[in-house]
Protein backbone atom coordinates (compact mmCIF):
# COMPACT_ATOMS: atom_id res chain seq x y z
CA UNK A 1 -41.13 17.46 -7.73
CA UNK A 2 -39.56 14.44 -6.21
CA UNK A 3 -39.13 12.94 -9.63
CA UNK A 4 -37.50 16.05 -11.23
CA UNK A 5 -35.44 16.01 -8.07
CA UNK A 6 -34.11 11.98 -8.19
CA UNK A 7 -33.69 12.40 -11.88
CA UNK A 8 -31.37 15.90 -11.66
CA UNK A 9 -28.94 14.19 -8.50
CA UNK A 10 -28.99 11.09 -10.53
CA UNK A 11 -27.68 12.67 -13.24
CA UNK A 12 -25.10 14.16 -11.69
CA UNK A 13 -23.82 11.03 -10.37
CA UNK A 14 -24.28 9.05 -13.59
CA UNK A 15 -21.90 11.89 -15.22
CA UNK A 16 -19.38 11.42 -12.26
CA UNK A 17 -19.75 7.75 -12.85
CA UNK A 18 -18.77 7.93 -16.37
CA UNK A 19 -15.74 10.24 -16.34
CA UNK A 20 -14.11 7.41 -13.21
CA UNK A 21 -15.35 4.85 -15.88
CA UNK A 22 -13.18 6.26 -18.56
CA UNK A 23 -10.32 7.38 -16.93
CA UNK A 24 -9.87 4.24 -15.39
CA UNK A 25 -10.54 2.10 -18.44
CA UNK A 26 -7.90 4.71 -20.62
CA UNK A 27 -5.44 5.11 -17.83
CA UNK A 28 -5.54 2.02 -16.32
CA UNK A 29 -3.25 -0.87 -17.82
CA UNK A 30 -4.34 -4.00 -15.45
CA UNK A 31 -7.79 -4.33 -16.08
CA UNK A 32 -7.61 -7.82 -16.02
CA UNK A 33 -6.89 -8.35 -12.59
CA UNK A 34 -9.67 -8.77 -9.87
CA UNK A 35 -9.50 -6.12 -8.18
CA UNK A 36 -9.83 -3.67 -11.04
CA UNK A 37 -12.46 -6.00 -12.63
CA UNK A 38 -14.51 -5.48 -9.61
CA UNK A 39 -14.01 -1.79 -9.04
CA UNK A 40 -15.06 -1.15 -13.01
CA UNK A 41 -18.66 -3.72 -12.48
CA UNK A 42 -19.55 -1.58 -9.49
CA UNK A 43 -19.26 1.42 -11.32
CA UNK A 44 -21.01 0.12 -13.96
CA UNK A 45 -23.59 -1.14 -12.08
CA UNK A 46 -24.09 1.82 -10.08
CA UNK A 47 -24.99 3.84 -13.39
CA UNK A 48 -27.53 1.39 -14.51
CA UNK A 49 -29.24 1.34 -11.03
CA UNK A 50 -29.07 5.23 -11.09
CA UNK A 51 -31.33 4.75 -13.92
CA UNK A 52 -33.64 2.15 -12.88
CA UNK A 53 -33.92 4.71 -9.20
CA UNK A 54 -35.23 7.26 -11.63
CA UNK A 55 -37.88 4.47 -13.43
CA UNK A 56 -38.79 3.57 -9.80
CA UNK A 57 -39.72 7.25 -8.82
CA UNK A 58 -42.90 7.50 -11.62
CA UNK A 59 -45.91 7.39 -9.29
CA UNK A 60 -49.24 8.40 -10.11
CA UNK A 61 -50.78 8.98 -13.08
CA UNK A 62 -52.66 5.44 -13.45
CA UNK A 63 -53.21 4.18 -16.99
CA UNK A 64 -50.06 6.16 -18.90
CA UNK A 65 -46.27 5.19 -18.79
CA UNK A 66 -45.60 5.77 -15.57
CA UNK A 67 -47.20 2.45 -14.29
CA UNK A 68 -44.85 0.40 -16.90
CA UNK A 69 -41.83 2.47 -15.78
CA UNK A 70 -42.70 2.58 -12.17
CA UNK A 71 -43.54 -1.23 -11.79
CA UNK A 72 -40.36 -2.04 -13.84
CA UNK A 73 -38.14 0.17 -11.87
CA UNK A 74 -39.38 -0.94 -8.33
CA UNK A 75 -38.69 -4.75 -9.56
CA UNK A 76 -35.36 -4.42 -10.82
CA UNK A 77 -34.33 -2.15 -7.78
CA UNK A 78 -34.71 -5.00 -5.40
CA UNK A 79 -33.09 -7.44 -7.59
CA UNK A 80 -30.09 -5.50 -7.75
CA UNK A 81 -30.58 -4.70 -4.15
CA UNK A 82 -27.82 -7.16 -3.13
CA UNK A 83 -25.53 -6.57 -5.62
CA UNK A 84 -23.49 -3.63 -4.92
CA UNK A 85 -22.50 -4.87 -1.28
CA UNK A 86 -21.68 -8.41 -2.50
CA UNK A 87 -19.09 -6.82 -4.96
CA UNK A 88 -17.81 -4.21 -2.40
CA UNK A 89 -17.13 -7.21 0.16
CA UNK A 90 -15.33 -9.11 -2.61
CA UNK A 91 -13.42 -6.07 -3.63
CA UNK A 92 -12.15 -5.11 0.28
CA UNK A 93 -11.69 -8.87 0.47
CA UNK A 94 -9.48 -8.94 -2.13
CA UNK A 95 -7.83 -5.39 -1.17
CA UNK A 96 -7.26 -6.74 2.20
CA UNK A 97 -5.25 -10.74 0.82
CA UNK A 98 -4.65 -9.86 -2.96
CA UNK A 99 -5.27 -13.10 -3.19
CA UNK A 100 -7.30 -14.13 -6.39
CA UNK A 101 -7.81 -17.51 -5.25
CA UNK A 102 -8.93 -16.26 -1.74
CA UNK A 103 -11.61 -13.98 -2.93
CA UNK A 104 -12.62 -16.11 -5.45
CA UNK A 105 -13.68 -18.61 -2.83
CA UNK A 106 -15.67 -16.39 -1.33
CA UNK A 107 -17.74 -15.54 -4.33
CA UNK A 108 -20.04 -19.19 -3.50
CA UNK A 109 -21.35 -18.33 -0.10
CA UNK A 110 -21.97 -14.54 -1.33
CA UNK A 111 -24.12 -16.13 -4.08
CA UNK A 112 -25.52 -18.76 -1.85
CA UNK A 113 -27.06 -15.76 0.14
CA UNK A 114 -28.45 -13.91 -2.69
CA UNK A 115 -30.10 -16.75 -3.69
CA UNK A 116 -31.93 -17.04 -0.67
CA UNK A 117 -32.87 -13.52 -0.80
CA UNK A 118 -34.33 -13.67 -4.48
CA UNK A 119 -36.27 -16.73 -3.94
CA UNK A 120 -38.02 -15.03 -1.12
CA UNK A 121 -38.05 -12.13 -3.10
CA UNK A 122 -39.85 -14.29 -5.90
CA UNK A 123 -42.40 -15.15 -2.91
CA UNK A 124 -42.98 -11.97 -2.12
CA UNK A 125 -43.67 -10.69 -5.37
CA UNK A 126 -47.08 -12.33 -4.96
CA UNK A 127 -47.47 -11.58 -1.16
CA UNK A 128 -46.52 -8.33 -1.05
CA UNK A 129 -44.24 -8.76 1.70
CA UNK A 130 -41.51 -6.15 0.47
CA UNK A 131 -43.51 -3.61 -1.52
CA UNK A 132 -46.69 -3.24 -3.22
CA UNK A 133 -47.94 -0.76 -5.88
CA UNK A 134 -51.73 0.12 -5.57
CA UNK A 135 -54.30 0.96 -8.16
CA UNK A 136 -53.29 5.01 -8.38
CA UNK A 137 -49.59 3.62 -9.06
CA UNK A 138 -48.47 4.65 -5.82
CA UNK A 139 -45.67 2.47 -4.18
CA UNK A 140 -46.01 1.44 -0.74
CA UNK A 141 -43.84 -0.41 1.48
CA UNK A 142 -44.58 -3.72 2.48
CA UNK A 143 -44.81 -5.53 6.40
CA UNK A 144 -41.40 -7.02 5.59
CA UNK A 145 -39.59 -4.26 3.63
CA UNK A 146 -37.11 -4.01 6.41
CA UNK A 147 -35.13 -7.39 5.39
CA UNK A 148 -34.64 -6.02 1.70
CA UNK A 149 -33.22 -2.84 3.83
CA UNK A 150 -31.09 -4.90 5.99
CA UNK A 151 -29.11 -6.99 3.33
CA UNK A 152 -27.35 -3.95 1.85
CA UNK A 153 -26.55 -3.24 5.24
CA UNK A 154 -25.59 -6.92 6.54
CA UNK A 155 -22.99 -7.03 3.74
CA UNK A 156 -21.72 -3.35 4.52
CA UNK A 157 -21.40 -4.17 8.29
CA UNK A 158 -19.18 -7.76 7.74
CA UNK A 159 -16.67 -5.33 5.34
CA UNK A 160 -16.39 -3.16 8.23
CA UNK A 161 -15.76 -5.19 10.58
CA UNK A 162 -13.41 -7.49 7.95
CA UNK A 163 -11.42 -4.00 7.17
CA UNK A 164 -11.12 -2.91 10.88
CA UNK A 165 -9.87 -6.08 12.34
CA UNK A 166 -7.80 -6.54 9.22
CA UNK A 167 -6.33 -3.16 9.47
CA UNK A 168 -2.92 -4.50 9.95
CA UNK A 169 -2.63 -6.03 6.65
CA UNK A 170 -3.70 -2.84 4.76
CA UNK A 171 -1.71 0.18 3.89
CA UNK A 172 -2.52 3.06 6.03
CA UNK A 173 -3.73 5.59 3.09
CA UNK A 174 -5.71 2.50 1.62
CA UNK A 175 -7.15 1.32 4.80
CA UNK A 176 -8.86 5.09 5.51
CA UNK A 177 -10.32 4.95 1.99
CA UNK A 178 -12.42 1.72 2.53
CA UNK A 179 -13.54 2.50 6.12
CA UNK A 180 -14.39 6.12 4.62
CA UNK A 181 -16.54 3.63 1.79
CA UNK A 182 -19.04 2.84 4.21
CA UNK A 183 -20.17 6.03 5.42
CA UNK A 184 -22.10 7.75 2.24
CA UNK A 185 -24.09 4.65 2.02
CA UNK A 186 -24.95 3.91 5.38
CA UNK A 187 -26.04 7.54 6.12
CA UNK A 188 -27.94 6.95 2.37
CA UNK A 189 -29.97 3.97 3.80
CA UNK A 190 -30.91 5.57 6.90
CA UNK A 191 -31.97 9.18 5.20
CA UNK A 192 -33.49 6.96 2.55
CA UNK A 193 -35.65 4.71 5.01
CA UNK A 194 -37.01 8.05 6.77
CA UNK A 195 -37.47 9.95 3.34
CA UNK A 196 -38.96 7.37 0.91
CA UNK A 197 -39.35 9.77 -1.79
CA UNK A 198 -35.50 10.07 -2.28
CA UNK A 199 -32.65 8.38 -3.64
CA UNK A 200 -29.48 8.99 -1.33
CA UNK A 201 -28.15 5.31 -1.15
CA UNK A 202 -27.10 4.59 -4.68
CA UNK A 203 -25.74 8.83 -4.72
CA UNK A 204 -23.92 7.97 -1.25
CA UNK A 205 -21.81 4.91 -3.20
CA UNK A 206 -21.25 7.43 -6.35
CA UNK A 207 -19.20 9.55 -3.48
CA UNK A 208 -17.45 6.16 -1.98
CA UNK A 209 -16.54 5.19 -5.22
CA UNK A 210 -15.28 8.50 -6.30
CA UNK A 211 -12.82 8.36 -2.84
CA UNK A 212 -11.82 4.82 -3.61
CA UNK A 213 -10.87 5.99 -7.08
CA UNK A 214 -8.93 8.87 -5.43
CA UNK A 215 -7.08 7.12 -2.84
CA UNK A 216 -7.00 3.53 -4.65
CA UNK A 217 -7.60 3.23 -7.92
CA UNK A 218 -5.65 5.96 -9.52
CA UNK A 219 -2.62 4.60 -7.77
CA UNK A 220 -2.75 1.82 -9.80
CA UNK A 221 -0.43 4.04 -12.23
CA UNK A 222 2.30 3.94 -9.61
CA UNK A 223 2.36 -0.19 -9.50
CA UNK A 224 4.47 -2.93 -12.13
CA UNK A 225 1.08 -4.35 -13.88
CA UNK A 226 2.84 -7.70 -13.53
CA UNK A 227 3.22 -8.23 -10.04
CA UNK A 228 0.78 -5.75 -8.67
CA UNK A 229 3.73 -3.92 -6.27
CA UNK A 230 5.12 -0.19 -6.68
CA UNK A 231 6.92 0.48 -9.80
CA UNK A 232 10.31 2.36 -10.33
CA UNK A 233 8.69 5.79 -10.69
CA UNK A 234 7.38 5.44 -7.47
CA UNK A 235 10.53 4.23 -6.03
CA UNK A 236 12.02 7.19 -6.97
CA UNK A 237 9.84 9.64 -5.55
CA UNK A 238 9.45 7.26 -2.26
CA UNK A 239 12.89 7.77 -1.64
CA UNK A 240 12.98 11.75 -2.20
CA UNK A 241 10.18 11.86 0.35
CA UNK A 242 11.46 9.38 3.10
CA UNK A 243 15.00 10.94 3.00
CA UNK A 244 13.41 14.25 2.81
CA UNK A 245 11.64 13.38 6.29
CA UNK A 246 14.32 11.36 7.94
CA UNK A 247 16.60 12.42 11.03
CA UNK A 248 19.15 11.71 13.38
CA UNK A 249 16.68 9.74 15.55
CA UNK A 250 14.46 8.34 12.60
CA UNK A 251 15.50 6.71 9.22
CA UNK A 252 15.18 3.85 7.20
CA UNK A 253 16.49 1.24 5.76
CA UNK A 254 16.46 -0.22 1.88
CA UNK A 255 16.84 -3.20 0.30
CA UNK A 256 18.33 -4.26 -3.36
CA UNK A 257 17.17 -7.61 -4.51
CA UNK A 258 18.12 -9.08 -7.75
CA UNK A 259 16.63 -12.84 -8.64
CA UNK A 260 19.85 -15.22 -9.43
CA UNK A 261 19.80 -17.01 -12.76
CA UNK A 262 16.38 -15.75 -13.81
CA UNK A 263 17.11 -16.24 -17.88
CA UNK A 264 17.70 -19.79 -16.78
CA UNK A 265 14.15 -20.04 -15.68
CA UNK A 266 12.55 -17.95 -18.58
CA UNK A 267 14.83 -20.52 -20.85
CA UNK A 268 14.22 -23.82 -19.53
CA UNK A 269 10.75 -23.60 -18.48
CA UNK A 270 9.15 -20.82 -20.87
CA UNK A 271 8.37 -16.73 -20.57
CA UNK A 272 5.30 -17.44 -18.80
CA UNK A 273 6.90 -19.48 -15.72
CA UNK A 274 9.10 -16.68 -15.39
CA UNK A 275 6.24 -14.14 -15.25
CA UNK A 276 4.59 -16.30 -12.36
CA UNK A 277 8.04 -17.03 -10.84
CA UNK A 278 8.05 -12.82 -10.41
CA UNK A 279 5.12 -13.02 -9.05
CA UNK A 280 6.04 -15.74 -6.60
CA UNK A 281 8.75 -13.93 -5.70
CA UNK A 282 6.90 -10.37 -4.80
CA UNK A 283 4.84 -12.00 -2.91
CA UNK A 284 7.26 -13.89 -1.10
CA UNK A 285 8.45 -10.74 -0.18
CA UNK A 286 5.57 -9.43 0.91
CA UNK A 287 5.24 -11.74 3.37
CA UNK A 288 8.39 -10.95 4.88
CA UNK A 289 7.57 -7.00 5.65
CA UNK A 290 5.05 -5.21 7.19
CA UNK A 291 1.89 -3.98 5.32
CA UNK A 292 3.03 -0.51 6.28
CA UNK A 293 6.80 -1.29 4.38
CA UNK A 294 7.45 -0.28 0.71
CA UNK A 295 8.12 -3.14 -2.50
CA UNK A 296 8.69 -2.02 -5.95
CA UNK A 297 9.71 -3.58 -9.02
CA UNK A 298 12.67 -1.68 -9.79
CA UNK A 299 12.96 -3.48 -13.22
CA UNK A 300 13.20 -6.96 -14.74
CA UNK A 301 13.97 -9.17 -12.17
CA UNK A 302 14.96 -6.86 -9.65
CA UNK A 303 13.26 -5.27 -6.75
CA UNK A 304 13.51 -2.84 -4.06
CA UNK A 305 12.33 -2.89 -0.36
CA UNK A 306 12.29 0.17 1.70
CA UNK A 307 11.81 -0.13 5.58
CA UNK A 308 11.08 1.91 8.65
CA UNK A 309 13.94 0.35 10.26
CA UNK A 310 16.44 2.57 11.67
CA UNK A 311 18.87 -0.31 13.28
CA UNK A 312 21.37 -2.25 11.75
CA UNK A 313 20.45 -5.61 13.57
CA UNK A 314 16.61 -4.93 12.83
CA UNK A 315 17.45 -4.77 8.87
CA UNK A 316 19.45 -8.10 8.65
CA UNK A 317 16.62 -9.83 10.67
CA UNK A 318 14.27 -8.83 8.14
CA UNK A 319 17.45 -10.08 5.41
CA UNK A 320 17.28 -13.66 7.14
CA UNK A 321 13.53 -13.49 7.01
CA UNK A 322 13.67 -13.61 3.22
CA UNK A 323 16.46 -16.09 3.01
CA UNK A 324 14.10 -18.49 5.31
CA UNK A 325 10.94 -17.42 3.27
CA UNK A 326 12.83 -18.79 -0.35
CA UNK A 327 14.22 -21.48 1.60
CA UNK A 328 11.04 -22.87 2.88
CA UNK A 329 9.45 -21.98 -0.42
CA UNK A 330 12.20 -23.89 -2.42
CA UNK A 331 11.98 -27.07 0.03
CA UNK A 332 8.11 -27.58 -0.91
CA UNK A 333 8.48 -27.94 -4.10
CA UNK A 334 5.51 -26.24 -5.29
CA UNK A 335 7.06 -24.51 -8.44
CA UNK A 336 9.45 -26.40 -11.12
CA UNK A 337 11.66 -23.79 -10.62
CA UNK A 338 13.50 -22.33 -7.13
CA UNK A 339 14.13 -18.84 -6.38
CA UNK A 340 17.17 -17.56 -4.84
CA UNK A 341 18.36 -13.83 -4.40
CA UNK A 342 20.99 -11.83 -4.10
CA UNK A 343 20.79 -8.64 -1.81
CA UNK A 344 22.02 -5.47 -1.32
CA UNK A 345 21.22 -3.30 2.14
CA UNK A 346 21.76 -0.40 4.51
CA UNK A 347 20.76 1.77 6.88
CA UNK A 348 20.36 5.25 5.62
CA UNK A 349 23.22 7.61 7.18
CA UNK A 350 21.43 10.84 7.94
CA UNK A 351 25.16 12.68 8.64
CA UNK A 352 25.46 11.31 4.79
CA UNK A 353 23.29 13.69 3.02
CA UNK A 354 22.93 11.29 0.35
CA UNK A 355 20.59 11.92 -2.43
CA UNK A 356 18.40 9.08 -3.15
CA UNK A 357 20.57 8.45 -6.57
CA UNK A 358 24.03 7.76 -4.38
CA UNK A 359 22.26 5.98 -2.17
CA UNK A 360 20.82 3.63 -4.66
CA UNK A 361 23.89 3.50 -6.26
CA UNK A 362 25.58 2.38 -3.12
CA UNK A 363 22.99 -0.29 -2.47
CA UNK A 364 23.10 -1.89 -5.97
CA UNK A 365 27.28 -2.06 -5.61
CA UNK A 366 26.21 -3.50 -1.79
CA UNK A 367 24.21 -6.44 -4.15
CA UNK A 368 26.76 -6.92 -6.54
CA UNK A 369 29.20 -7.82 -4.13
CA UNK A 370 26.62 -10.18 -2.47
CA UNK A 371 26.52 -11.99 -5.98
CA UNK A 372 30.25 -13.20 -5.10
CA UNK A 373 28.81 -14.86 -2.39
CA UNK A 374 27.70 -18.64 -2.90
CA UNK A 375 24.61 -19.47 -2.42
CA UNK A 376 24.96 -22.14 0.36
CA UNK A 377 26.67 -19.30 2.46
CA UNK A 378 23.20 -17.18 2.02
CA UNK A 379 21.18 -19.57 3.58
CA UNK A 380 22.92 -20.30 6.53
């Protein structure tokens, strides 16, 4: 019963599994960056321990099949055991910094740990110490099962805690769907430790990874695959909605930013410098607003900001922000090319009633004007 149980909800999930899989791997144009690389291996590996859950649920029946599935399933269960957290801590990691580098650095103390784990796992394997399987193929918990149980959760409870006190850096809508991750699996590992005849830990991270797909990974059609902000569709329909919700007492502000001389870079030092140097310069950017403040890439070398900043002086603080940001940025000298910007910005009149087209278009004249300007003069 148990087994016809495991292997039906495991189905299910393995089904769900596949139809994120594809959708994300036919809809999805960056799959070579990190963060979609990791979000694609933990669905993948999810299915395949789905599987191996089922292989570990054939008890009984000494001397057919089921002891060659049942031992094989048990073993590779705990060797993926620390698998699926790692990943999810190098995915929030990397949600959190979107920093490649970053994450990447923590990849050697993840693995340090799991080696640790295995080679007592190795140990065990003659000890006992984690599980056993006794002559009626019946699998039994072992007098140290509990540390297999508690690195799933070790590594769930440091991205918790990394996400909460992080929460700052992370967009509000994101930062909901990776606390929300958690939950399925935690409440799997507890129901699962009480009720060791079924699989609810690897079904709970089928329903956190369908949410993260929801709320994260299927916005990944809104963002420039380049640079990894907000693309012009979404820019559009961003600024339907905020001036759709703004007010006397509550607006925002926007910014036009076009890159000066960009074909000279792309000419003198190659298409590829220029591609990092719009990189460099998004994330630049970035750094200059808050985590809850919109960037696009409104095309080429061009982008957009959009602020919930209703006061004039407010806006031009966050203006001289950027101009000390490229400044700073130019004077160390870490790129064989410089960056500097021209910029067009306002405060959104709410007596206006301007549609997000004429305001736009008043914003780009706002830059072109600001192109007039030398460049000395901008970073006074």
């Amino acid at each position: 019963m148990a087994l016809t149980y495991n292997a039906i909800i495991n189905l299910y999930s393995i089904v769900l599994l596949a139809v994120i899989l594809f959708y994300s791997l036919k809809h999805t144009e960056s799959v070579d960056h990190l963060q979609h690389k990791l979000f694609l291996l933990m669905i993948q590996i999810n299915i395949v321990m789905l599987f191996i859950d089922v292989l570990s649920r054939f008890d009984g029946n000494p001397g057919t099949f089921y002891e060659v599935f049942n031992y094989l399933g048990n073993l590779l269960i705990y060797v993926f055991n620390p698998v699926l957290p790692a990943i999810w801590l190098l995915y929030a990691h990397y949600q959190i910094y979107r920093d490649e580098s970053r994450t990447r650095r923590l990849l050697m103390p993840i693995l340090t740990f799991v080696m640790v784990y295995y080679t007592f796992y190795a140990v065990s394997q003659f000890y006992h110490w984690f599980y056993y399987i006794d002559s009626g193929n019946v699998y039994h918990r072992g007098e140290y099962f509990w540390i297999a149980a508690a690195i799933p959760v070790i590594f769930i409870l440091i991205t918790f805690v990394m996400i909460t006190v992080n929460r700052h850096l992370i967009e509000k809508r994101y930062y909901r769907a990776l606390i929300f991750f958690v939950v399925p699996p935690f409440v799997g590992i507890i129901l699962q430790i009480i009720f060791i005849n079924f699989a609810f830990v690897l079904n709970g991270i089928t329903i956190s990874l369908f949410i993260v797909f929801l709320y994260i990974q299927n916005q990944n059609q809104n963002l420039d695959f380049l640079t990894g902000v907000y693309n012009r569709k979404r820019l559009k329909t961003y600024l339907k909605e905020k001036i759709a919700c703004c007010s006397y007492n509550k607006t925002f502000s926007a910014i036009f930013i076009d890159i000066d001389n960009f074909k000279y870079i792309n000419d003198t030092f190659g298409h590829d410098m220029g591609d990092d140097a719009l990189e460099t310069c998004a994330m630049l950017l970035k750094n200059c607003i808050r985590a809850t403040d919109f960037i696009a890439r409104f095309g080429g070398d061009e982008f957009y900001l959009v602020l919930d900043v209703s006061s004039r002086s407010e806006l031009e603080r966050t203006v001289h922000r950027i101009y000390r940001q490229l400044q700073e940025f130019n004077g160390e000298n870490r790129k064989p090319y410089h960056i500097s910007v021209s910029m067009g910005y306002a405060v959104y009149d709410y007596a206006s009633e301007l549609s997000a087209e004429e305001f736009q278009k008043m914003i780009d004249n706002l830059m072109y004007q600001d192109k007039r300007i030398t460049k000395g003069e901008k970073y006074v």
